[in-house]
C-alpha atoms as a PDB file:
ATOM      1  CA  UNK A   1      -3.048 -24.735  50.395  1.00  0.00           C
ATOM      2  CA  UNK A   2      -1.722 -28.099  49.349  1.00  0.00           C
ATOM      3  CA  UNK A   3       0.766 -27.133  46.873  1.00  0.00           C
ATOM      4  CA  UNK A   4       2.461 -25.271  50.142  1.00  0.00           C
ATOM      5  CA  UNK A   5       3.497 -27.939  51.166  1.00  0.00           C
ATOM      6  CA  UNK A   6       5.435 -29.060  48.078  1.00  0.00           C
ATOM      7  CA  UNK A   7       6.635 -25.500  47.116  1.00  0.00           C
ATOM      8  CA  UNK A   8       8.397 -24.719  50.461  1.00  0.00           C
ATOM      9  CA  UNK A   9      10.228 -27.372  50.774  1.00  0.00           C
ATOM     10  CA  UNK A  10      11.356 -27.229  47.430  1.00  0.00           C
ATOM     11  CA  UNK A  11      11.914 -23.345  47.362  1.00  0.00           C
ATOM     12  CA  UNK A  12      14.349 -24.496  50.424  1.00  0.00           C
ATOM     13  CA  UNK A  13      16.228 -27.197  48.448  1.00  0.00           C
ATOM     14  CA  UNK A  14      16.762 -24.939  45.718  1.00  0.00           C
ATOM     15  CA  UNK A  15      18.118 -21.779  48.005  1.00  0.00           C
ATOM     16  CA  UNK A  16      20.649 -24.526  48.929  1.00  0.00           C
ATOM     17  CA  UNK A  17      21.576 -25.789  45.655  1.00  0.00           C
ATOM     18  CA  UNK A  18      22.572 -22.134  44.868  1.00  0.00           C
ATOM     19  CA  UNK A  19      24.503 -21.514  47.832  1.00  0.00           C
ATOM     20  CA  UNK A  20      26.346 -24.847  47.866  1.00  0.00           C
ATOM     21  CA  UNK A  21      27.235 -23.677  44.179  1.00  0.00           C
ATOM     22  CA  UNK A  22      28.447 -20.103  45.284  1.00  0.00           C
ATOM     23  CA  UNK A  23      30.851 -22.113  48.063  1.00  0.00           C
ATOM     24  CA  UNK A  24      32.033 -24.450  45.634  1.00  0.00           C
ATOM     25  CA  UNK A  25      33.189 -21.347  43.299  1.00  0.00           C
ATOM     26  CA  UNK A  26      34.755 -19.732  45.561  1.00  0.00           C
ATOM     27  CA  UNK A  27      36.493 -22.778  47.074  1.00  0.00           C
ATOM     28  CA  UNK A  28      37.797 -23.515  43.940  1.00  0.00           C
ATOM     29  CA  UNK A  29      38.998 -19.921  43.009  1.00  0.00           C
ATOM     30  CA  UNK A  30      36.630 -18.528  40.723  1.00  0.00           C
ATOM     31  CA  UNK A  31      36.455 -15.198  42.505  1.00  0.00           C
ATOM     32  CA  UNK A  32      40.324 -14.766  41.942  1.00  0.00           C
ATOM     33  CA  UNK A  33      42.362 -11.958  40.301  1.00  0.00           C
ATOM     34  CA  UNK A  34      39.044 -10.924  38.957  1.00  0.00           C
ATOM     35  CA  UNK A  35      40.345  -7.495  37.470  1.00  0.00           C
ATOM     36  CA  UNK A  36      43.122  -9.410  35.919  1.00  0.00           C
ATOM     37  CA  UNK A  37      40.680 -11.684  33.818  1.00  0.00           C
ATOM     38  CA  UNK A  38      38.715  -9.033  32.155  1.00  0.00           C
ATOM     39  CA  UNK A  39      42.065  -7.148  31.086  1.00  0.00           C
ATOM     40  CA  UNK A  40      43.291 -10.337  29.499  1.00  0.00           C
ATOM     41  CA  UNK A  41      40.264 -10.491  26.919  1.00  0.00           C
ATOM     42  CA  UNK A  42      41.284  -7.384  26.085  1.00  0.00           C
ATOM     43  CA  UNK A  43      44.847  -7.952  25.176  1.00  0.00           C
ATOM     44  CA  UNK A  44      45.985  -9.094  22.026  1.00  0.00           C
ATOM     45  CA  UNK A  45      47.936 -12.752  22.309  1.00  0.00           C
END
């Protein structure tokens, strides 16, 4: 019952890391012109 109380807490922490990592992506455009990016690895330079 003890370990509850640390596995909660840092289930919560960690659901918060991940979503404060999914805002900073798309803030800083990661989610852009996504169609775009897969047909460039296809082209030849």
């Amino acid at each position: 019952m003890d370990i509850l109380f640390i596995l909660i807490p840092l289930s919560v922490v960690m659901a918060l890391i991940v979503l404060a990592g999914l805002w900073w992506a798309v803030y800083r455009g990661q989610f852009e012109d996504i169609e775009d990016e897969g047909k460039r690895i296809l082209e030849d330079d």
